[in-house]
N, C-alpha and C. Protein backbone atom coordinates (compact mmCIF):
# COMPACT_ATOMS: atom_id res chain seq x y z
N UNK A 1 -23.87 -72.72 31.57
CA UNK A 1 -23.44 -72.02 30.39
C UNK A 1 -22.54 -70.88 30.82
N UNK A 2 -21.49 -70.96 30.09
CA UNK A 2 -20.68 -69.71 30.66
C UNK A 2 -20.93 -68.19 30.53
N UNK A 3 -21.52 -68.16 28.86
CA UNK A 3 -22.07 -66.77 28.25
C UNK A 3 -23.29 -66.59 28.32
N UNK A 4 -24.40 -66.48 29.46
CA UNK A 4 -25.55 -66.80 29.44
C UNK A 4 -26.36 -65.45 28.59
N UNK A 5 -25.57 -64.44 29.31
CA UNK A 5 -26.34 -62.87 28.21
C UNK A 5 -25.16 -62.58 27.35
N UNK A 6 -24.37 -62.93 26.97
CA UNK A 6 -23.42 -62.27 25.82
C UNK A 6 -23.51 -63.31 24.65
N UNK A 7 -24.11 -63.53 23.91
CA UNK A 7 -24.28 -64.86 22.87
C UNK A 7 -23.94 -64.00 21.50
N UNK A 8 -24.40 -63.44 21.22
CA UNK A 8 -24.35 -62.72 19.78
C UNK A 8 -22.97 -62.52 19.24
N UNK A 9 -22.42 -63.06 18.58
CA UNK A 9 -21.19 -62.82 17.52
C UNK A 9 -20.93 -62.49 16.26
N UNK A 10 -20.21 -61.59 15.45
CA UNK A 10 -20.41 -61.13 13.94
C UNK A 10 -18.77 -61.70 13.79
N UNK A 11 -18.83 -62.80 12.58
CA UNK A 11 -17.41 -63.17 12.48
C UNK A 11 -17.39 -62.62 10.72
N UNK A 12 -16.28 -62.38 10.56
CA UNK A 12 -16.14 -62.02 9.34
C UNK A 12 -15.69 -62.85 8.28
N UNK A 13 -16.27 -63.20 6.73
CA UNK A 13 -15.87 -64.24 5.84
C UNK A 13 -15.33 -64.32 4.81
N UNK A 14 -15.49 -65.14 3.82
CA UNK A 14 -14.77 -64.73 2.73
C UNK A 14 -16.03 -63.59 1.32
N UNK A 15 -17.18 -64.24 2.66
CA UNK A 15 -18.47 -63.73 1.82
C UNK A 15 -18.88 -62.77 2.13
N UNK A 16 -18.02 -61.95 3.85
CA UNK A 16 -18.90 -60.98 4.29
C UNK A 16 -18.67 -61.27 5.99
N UNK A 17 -19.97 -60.54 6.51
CA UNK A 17 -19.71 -60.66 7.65
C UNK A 17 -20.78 -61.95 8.29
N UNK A 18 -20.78 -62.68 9.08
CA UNK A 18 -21.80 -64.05 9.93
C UNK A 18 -21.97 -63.44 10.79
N UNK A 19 -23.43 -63.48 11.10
CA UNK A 19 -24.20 -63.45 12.69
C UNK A 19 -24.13 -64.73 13.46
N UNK A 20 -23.65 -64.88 14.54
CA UNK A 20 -24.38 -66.16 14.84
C UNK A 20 -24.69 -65.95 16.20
N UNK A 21 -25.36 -66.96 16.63
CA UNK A 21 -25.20 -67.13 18.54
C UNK A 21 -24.30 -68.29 18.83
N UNK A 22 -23.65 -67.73 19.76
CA UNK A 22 -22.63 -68.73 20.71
C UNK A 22 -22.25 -69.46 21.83
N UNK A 23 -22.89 -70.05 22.03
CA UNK A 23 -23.13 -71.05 23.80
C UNK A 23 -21.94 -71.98 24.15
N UNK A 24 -21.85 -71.51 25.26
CA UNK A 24 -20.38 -72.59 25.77
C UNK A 24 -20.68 -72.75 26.58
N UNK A 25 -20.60 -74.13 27.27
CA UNK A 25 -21.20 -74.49 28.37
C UNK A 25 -19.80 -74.86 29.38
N UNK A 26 -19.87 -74.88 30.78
CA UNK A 26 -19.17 -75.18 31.55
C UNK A 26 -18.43 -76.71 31.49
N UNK A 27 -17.29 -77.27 32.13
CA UNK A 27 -16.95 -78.46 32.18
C UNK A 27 -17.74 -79.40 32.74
N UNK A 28 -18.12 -80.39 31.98
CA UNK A 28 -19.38 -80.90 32.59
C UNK A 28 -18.90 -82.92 33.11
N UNK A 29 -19.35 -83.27 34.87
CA UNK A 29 -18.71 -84.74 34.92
C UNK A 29 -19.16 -85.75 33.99
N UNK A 30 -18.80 -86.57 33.73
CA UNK A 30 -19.56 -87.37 32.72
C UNK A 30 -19.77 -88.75 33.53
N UNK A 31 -19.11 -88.73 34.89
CA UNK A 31 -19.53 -90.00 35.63
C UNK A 31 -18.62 -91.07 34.77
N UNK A 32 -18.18 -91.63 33.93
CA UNK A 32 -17.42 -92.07 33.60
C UNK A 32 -15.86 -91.83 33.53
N UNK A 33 -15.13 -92.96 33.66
CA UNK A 33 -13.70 -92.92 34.58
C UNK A 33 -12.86 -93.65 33.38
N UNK A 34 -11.67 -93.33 33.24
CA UNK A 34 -10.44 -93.90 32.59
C UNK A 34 -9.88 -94.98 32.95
N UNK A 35 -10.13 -96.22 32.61
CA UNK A 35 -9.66 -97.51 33.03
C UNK A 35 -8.46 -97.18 33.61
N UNK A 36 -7.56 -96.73 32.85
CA UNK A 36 -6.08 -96.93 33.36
C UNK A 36 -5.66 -95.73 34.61
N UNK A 37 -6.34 -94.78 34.41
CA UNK A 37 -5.85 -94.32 35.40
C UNK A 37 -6.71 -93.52 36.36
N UNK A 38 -8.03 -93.88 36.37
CA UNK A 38 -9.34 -93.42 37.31
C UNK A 38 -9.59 -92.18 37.58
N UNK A 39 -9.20 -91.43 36.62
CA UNK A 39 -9.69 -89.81 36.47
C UNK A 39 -10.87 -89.88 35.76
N UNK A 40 -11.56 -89.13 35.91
CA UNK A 40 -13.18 -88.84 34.99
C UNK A 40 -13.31 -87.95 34.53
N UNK A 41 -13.69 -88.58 33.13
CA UNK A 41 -13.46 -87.71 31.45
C UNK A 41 -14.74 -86.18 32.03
N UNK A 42 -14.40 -85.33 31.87
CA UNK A 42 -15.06 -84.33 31.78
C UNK A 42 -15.52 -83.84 30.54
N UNK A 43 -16.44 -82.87 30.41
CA UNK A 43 -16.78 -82.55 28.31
C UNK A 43 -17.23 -81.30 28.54
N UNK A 44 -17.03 -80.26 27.73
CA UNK A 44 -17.37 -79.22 27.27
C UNK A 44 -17.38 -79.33 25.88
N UNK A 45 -19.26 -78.27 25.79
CA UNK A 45 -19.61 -78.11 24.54
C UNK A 45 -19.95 -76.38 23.87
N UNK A 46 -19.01 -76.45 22.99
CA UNK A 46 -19.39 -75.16 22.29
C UNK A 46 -19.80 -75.55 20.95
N UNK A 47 -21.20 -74.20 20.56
CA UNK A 47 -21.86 -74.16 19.99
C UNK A 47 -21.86 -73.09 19.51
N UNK A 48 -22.60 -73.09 17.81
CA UNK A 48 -22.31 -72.00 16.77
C UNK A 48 -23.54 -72.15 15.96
N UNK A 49 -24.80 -70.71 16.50
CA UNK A 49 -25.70 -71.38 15.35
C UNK A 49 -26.07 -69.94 14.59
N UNK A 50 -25.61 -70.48 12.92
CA UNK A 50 -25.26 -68.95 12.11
C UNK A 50 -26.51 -68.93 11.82
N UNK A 51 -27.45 -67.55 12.20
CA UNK A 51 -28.62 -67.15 12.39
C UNK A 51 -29.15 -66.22 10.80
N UNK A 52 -28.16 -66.64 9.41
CA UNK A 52 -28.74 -66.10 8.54
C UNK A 52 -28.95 -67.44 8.04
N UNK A 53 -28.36 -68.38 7.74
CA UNK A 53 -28.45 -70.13 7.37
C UNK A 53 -29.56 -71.10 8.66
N UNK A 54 -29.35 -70.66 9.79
CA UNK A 54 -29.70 -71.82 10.66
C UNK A 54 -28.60 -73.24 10.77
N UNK A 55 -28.07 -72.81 10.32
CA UNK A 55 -26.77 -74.17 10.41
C UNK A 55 -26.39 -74.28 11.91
N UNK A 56 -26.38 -75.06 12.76
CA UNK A 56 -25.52 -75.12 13.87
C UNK A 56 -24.55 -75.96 14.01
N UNK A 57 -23.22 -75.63 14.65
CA UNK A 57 -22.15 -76.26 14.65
C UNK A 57 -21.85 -76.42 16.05
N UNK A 58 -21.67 -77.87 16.46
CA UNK A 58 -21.06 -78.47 17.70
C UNK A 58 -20.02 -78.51 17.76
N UNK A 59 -19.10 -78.13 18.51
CA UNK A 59 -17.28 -78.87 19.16
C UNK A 59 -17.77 -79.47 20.60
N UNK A 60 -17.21 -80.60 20.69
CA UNK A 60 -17.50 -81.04 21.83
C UNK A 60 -15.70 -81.27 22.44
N UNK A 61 -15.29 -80.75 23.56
CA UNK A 61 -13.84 -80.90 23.94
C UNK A 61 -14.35 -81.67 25.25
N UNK A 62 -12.80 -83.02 25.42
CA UNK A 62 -13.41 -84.06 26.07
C UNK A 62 -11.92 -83.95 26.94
N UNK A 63 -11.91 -83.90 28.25
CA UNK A 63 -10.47 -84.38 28.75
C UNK A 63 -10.79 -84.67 30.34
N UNK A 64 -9.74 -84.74 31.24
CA UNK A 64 -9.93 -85.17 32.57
C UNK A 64 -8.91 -84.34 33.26
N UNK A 65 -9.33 -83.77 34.94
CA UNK A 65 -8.86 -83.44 35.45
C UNK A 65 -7.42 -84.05 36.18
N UNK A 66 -5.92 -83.00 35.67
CA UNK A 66 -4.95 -83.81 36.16
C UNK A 66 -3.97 -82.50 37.15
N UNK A 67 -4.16 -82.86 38.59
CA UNK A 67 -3.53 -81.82 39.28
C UNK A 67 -4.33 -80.26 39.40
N UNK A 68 -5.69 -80.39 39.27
CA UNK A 68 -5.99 -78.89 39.06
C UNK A 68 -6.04 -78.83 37.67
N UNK A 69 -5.84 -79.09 36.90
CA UNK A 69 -5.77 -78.85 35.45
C UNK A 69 -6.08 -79.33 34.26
N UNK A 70 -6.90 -79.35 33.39
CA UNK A 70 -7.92 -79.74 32.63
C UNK A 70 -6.94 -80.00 30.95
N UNK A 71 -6.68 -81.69 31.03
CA UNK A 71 -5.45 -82.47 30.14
C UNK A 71 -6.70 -82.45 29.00
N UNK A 72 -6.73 -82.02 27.63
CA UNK A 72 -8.25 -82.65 26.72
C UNK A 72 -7.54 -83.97 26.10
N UNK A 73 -8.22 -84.85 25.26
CA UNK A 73 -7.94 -85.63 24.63
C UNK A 73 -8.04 -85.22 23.23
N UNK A 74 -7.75 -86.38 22.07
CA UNK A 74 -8.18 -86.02 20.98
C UNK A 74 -9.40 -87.28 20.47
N UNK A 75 -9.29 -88.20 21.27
CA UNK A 75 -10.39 -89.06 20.80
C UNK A 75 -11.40 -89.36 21.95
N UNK A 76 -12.42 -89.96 21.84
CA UNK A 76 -13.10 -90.55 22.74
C UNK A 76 -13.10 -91.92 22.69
N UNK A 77 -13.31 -92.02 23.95
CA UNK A 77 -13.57 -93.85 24.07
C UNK A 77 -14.85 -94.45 23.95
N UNK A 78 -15.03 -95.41 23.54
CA UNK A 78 -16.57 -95.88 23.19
C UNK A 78 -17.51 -95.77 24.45
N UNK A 79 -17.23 -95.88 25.88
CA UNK A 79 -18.11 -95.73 26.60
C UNK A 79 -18.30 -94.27 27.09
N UNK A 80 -17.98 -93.44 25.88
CA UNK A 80 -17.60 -92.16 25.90
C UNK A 80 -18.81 -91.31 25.30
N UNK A 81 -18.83 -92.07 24.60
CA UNK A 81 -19.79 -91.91 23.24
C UNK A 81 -21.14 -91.46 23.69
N UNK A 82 -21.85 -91.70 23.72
CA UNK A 82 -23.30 -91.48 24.22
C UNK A 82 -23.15 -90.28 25.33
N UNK A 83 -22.65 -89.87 26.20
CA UNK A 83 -22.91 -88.83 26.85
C UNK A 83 -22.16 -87.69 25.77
N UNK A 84 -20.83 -87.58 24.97
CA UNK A 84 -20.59 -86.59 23.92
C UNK A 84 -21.75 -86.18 23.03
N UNK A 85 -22.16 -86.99 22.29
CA UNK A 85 -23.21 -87.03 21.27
C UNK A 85 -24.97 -86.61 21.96
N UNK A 86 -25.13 -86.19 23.24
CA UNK A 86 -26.16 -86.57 23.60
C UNK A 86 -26.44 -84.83 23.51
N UNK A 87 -26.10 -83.58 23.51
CA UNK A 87 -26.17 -82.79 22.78
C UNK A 87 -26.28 -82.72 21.58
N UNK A 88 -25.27 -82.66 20.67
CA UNK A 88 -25.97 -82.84 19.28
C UNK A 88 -26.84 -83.29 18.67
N UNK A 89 -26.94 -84.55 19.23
CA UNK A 89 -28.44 -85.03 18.96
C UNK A 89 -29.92 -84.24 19.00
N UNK A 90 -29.50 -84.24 21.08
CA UNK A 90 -30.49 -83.24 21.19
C UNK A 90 -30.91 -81.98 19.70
N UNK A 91 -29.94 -81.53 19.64
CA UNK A 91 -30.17 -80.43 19.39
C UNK A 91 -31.11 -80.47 17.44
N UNK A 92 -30.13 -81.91 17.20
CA UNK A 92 -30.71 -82.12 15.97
C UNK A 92 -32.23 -82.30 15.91
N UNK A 93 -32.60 -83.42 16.40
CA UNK A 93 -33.92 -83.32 17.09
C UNK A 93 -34.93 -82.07 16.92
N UNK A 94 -34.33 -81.31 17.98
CA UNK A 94 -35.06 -80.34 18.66
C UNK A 94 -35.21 -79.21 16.80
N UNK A 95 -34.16 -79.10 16.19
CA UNK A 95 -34.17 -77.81 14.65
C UNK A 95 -35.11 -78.87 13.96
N UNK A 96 -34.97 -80.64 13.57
CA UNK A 96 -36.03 -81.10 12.37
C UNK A 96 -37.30 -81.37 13.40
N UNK A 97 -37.71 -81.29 14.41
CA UNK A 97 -38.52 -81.26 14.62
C UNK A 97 -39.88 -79.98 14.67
N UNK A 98 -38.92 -78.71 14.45
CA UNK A 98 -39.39 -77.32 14.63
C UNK A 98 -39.27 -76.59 13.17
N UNK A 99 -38.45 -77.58 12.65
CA UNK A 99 -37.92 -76.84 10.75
C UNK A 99 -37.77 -75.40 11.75
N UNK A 100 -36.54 -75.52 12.37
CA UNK A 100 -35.90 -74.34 12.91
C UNK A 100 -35.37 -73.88 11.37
């Protein structure tokens, strides 16, 4: 996680001001490789969970290292799928199981 003690954010709305907490996690390998050109998709996940609602919001950014430098995509590929989603899930899980 990149922000391990700085999480707390106040964003401002059309309603006021949002509390939330904010977790971003590092570029993470996914062990899976790009047919065409054998780089491996990397994923970073940021997270948004507004602490007056309980709503949490996932971005998951998906791309591969090219030269030192981190290219994202805009889609995923199906054997893509299951390691992106395997956070959110989690996480869904983890709030209806707790009626977070």
């Amino acid at each position: 996680m990149l922000n391990p003690t700085d999480t707390r954010m106040t964003t401002r709305s059309t309603s006021g001001f949002i509390i939330s907490e904010y977790l971003e996690t590092d570029w993470l390998a996914s062990g899976i490789y790009n047919e065409g050109s054998g780089k491996e998709y990397v994923v970073k996940q940021q997270v948004w969970i507004l602490l007056d609602t309980g709503l949490i919001t996932i971005k998951s950014l998906v791309g591969y290292v090219n030269e030192g430098e981190i290219n994202t995509i805009d889609s995923v590929p199906p054997n893509l799928h299951t390691f992106v989603t395997a956070l959110p899930e989690g996480l869904r899980n983890l709030v209806s199981s707790k009626s977070l």
